[in-house]
PDB file of N, CA and C in Angstrom:
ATOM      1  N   UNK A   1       0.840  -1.171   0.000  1.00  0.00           N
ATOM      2  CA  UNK A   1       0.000   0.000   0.000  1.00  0.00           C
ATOM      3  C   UNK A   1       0.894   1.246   0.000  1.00  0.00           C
ATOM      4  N   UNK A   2       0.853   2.043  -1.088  1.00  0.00           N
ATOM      5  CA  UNK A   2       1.646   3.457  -0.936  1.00  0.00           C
ATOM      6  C   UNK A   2       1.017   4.233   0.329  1.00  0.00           C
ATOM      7  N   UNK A   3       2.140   4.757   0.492  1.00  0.00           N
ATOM      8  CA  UNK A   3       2.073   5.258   1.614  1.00  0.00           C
ATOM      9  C   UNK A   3       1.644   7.185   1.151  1.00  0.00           C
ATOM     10  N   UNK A   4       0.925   7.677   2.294  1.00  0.00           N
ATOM     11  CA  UNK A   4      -0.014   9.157   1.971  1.00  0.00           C
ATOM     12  C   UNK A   4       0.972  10.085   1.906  1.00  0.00           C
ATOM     13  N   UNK A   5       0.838  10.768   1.058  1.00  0.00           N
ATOM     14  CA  UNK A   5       1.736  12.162   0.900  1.00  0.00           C
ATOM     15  C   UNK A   5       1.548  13.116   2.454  1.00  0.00           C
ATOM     16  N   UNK A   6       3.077  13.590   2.462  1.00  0.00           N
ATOM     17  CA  UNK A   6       2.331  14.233   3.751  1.00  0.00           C
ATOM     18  C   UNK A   6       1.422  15.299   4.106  1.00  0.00           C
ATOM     19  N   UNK A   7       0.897  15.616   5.355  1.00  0.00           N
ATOM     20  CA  UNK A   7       0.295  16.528   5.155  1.00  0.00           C
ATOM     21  C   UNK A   7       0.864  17.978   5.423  1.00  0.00           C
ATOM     22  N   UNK A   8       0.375  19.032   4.314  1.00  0.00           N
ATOM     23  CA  UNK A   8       0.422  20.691   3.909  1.00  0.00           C
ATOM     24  C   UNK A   8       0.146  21.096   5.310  1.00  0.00           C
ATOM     25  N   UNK A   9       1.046  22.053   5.723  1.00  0.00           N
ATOM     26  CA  UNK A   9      -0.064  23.287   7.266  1.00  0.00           C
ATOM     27  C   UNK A   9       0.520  24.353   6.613  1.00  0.00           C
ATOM     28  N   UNK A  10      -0.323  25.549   7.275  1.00  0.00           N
ATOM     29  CA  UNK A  10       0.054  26.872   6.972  1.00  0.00           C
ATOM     30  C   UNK A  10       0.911  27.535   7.966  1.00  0.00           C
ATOM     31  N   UNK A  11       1.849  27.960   7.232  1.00  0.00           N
ATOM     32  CA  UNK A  11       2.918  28.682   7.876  1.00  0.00           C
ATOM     33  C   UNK A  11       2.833  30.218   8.347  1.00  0.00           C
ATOM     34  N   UNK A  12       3.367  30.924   9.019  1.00  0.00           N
ATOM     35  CA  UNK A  12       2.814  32.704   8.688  1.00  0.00           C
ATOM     36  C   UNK A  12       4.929  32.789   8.948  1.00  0.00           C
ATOM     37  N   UNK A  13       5.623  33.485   7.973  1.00  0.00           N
ATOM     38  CA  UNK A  13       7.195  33.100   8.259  1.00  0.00           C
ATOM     39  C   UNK A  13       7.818  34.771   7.304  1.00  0.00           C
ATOM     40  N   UNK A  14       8.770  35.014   8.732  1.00  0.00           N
ATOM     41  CA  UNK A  14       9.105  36.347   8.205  1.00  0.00           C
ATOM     42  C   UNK A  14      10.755  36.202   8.657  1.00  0.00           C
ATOM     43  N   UNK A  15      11.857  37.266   7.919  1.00  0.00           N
ATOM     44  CA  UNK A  15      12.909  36.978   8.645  1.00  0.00           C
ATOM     45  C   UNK A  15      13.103  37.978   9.616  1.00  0.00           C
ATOM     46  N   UNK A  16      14.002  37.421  10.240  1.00  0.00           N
ATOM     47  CA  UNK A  16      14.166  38.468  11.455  1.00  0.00           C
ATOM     48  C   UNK A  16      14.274  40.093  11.580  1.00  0.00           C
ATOM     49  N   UNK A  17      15.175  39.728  10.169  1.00  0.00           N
ATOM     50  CA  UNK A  17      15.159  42.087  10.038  1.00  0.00           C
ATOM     51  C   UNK A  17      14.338  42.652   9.358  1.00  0.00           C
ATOM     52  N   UNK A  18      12.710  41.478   9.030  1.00  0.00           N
ATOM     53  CA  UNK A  18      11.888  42.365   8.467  1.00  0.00           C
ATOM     54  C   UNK A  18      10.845  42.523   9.616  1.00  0.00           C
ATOM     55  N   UNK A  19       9.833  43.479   9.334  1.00  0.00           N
ATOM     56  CA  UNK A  19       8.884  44.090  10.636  1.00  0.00           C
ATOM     57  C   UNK A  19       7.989  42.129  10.353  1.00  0.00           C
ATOM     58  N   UNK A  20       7.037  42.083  11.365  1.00  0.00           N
ATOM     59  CA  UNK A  20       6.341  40.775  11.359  1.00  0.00           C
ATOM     60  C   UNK A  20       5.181  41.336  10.636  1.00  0.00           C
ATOM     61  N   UNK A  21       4.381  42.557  10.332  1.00  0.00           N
ATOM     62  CA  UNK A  21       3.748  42.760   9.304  1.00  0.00           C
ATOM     63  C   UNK A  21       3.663  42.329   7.774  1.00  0.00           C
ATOM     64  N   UNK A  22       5.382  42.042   7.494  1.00  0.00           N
ATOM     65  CA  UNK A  22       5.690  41.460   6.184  1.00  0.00           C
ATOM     66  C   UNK A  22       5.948  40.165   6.198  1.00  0.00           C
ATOM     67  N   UNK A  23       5.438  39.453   6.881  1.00  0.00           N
ATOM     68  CA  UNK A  23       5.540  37.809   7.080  1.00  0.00           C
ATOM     69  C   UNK A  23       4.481  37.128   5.768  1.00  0.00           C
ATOM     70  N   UNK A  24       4.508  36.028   5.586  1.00  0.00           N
ATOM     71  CA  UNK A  24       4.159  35.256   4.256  1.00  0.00           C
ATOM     72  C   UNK A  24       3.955  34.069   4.958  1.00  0.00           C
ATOM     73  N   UNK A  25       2.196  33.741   4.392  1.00  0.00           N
ATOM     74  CA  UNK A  25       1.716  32.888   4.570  1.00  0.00           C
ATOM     75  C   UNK A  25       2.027  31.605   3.521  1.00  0.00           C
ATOM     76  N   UNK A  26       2.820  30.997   4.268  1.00  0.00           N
ATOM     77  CA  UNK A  26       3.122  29.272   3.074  1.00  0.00           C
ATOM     78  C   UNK A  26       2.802  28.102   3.515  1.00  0.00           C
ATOM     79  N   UNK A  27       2.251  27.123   2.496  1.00  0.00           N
ATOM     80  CA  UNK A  27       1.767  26.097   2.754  1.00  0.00           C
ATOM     81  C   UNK A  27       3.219  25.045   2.927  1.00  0.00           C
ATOM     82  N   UNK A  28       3.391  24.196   4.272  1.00  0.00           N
ATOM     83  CA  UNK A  28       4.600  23.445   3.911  1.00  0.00           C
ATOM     84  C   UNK A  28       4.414  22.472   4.666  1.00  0.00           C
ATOM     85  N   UNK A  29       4.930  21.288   5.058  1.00  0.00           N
ATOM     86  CA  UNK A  29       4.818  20.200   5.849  1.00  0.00           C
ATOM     87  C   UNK A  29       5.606  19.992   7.110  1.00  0.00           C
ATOM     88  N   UNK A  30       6.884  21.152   7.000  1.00  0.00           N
ATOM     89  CA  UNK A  30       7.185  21.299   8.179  1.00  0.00           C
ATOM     90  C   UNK A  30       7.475  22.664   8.643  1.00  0.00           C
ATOM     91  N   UNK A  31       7.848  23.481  10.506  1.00  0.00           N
ATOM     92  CA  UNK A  31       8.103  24.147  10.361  1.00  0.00           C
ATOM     93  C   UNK A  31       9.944  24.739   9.091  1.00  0.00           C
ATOM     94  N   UNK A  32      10.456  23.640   9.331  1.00  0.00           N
ATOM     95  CA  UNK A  32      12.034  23.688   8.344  1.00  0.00           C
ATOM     96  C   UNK A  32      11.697  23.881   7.019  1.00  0.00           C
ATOM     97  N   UNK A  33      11.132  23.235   6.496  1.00  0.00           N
ATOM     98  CA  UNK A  33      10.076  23.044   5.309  1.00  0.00           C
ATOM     99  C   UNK A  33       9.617  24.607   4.967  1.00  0.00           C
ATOM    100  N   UNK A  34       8.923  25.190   5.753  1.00  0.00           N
ATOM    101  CA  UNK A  34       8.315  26.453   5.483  1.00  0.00           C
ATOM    102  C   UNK A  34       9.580  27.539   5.444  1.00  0.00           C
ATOM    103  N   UNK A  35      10.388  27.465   6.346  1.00  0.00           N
ATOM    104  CA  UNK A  35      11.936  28.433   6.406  1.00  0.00           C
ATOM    105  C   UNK A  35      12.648  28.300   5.252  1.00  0.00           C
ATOM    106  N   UNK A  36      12.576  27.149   4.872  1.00  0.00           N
ATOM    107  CA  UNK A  36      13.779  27.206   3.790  1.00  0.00           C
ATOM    108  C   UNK A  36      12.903  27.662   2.310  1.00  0.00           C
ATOM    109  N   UNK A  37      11.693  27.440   2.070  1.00  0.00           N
ATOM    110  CA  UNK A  37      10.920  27.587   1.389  1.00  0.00           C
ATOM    111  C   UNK A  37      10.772  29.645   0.960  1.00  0.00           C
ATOM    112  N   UNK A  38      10.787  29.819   2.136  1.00  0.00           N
ATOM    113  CA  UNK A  38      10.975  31.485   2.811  1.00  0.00           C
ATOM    114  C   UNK A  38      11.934  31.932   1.661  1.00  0.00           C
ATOM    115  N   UNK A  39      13.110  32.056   2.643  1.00  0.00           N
ATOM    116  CA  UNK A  39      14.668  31.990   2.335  1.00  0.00           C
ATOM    117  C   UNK A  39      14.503  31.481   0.662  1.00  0.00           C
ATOM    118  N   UNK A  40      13.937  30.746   0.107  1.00  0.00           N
ATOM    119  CA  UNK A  40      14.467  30.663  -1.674  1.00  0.00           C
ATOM    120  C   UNK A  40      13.935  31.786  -2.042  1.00  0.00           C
ATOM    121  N   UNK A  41      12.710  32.113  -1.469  1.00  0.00           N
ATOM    122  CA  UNK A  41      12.111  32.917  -2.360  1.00  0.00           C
ATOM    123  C   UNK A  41      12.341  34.622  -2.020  1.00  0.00           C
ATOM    124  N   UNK A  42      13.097  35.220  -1.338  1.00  0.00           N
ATOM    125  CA  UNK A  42      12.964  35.591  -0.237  1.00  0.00           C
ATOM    126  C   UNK A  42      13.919  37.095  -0.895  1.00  0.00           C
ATOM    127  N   UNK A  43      13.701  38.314  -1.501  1.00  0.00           N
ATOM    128  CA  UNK A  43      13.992  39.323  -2.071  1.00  0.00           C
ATOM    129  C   UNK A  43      14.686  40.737  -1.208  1.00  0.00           C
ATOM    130  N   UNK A  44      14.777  40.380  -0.241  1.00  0.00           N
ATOM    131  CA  UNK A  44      15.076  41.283   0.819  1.00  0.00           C
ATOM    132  C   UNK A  44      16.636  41.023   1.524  1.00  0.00           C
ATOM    133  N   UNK A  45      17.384  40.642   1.328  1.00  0.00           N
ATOM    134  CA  UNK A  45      18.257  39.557   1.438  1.00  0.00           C
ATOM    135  C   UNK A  45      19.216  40.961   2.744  1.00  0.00           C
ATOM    136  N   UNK A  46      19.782  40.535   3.836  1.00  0.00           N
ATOM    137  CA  UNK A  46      20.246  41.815   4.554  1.00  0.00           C
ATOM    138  C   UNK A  46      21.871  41.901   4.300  1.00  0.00           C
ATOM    139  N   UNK A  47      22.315  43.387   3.337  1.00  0.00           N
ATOM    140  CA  UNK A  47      23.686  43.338   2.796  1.00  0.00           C
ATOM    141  C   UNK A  47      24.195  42.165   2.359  1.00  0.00           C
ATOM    142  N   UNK A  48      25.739  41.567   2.839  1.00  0.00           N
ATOM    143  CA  UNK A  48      26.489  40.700   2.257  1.00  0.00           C
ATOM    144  C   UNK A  48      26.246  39.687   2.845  1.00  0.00           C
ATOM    145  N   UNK A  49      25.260  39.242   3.634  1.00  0.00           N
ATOM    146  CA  UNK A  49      24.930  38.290   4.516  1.00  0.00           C
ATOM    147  C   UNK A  49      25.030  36.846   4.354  1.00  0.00           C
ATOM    148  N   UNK A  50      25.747  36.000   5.114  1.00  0.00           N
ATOM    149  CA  UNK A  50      26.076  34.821   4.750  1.00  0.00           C
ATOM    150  C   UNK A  50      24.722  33.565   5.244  1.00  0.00           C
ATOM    151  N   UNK A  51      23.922  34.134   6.368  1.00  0.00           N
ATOM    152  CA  UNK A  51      22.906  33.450   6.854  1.00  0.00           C
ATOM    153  C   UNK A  51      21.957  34.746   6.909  1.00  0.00           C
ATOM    154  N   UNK A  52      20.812  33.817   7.420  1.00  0.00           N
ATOM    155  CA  UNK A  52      19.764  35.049   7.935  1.00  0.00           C
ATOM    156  C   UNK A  52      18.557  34.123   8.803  1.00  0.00           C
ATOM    157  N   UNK A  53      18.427  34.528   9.839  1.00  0.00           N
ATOM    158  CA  UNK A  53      17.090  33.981  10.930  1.00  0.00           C
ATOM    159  C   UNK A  53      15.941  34.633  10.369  1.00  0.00           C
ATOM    160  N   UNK A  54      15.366  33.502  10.558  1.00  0.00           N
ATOM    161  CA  UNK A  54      13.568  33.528  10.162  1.00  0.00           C
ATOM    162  C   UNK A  54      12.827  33.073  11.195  1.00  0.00           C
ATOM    163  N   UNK A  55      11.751  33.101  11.442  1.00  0.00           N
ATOM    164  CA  UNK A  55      10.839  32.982  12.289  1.00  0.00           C
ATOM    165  C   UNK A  55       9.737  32.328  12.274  1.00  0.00           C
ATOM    166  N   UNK A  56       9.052  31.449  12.274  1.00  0.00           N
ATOM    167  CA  UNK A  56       8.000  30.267  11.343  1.00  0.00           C
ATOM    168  C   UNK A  56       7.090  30.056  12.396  1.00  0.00           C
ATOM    169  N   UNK A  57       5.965  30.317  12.128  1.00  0.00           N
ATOM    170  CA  UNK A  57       4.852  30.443  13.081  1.00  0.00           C
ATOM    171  C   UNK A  57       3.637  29.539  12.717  1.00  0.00           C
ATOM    172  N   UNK A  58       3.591  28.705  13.052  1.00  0.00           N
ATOM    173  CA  UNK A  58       2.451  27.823  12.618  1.00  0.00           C
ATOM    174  C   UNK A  58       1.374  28.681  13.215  1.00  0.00           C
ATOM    175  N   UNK A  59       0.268  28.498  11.594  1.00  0.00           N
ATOM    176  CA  UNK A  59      -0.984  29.227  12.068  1.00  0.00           C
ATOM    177  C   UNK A  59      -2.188  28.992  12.587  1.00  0.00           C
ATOM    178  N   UNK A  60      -2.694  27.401  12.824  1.00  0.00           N
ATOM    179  CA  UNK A  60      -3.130  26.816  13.578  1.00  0.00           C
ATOM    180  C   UNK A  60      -3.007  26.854  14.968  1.00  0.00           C
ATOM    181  N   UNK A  61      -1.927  26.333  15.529  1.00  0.00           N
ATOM    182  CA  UNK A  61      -1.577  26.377  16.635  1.00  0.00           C
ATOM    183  C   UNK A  61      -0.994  27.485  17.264  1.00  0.00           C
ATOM    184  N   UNK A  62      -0.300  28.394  16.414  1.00  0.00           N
ATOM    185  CA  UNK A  62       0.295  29.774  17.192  1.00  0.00           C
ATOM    186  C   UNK A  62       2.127  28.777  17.690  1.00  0.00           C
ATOM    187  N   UNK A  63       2.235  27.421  17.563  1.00  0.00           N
ATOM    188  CA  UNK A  63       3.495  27.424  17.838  1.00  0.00           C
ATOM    189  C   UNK A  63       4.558  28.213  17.053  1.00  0.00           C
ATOM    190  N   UNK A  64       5.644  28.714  17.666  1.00  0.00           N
ATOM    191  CA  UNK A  64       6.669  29.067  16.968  1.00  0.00           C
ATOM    192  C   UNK A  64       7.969  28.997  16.959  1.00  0.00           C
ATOM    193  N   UNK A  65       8.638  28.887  16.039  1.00  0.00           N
ATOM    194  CA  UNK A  65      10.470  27.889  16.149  1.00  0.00           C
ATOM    195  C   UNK A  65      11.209  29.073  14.805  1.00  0.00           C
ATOM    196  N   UNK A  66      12.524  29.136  15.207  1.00  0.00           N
ATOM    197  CA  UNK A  66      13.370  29.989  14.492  1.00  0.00           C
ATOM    198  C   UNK A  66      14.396  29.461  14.114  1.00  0.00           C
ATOM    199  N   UNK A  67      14.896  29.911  12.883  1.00  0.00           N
ATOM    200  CA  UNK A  67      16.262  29.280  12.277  1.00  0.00           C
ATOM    201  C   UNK A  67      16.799  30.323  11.653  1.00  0.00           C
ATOM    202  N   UNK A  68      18.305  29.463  11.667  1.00  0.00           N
ATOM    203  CA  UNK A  68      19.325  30.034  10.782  1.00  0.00           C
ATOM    204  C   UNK A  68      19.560  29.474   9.541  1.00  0.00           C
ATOM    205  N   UNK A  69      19.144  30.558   8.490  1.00  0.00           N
ATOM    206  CA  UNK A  69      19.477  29.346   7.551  1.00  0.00           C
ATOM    207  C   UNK A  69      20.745  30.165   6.370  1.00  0.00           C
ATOM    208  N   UNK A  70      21.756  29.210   6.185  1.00  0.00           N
ATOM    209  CA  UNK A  70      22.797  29.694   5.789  1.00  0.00           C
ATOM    210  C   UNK A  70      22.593  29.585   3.886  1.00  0.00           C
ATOM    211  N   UNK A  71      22.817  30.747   3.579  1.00  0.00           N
ATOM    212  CA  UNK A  71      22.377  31.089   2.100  1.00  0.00           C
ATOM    213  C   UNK A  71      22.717  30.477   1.023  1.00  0.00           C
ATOM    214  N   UNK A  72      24.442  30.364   1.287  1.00  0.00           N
ATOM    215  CA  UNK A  72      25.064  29.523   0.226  1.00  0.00           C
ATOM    216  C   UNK A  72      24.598  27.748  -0.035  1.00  0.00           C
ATOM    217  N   UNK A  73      24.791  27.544   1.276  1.00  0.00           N
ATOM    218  CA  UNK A  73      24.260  25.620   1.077  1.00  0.00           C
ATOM    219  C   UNK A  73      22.601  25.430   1.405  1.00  0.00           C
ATOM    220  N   UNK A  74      22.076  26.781   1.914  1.00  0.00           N
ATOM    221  CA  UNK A  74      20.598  25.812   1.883  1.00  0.00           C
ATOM    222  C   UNK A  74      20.419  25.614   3.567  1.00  0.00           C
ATOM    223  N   UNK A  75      21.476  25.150   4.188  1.00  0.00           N
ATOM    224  CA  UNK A  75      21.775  24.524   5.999  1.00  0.00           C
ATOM    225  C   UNK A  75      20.775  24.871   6.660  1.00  0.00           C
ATOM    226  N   UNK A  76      20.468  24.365   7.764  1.00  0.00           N
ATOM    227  CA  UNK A  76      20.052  25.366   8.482  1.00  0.00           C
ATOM    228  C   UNK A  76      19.842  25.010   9.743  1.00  0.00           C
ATOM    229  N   UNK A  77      19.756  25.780  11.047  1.00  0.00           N
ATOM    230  CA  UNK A  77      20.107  24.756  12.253  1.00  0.00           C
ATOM    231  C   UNK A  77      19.074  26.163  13.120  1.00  0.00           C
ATOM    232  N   UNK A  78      18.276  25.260  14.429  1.00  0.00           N
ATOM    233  CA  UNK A  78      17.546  25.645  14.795  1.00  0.00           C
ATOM    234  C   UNK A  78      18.506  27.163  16.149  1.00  0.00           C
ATOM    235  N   UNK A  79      17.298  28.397  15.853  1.00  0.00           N
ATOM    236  CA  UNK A  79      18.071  29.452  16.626  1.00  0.00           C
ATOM    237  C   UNK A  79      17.673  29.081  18.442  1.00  0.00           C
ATOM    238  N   UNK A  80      18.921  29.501  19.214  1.00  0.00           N
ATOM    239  CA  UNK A  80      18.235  29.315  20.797  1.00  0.00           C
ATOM    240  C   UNK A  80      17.586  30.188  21.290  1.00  0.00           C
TER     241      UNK A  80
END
């Protein structure tokens, strides 16, 4: 039996040096999922910056988790 695609949640995900007014609602399967998703698309980029923290707010639940995600490889490791 194939196994179910996973399931989509909605994200609300902004990076850190933008106001949380400009946050973007994305559909993704995880909070990491939704950050890195951010970060590709993500036009605001701060100076020569080698990483940049984002902020990923599940909109269901109101939980929320932050990362670093480093520009060149994609990486990304959770902020404390």
């Amino acid at each position: 039996m194939p196994l179910a695609p996973p399931e989509t949640r909605a994200f609300r995900v902004h990076a850190r040096h933008v106001d949380a007014h400009h946050a973007r609602t994305l559909q993704a399967t995880s909070f990491e999922a939704a950050a890195v998703a951010y970060v590709e698309d993500l036009h605001e980029l701060p100076g020569d910056a080698e990483e940049i923290n984002v902020i990923v707010r599940e909109v269901e639940s109101g939980h929320e988790h932050s990362f670093r995600v480093y520009l060149e490889s994609g990486n990304f490791l959770p902020c404390a």
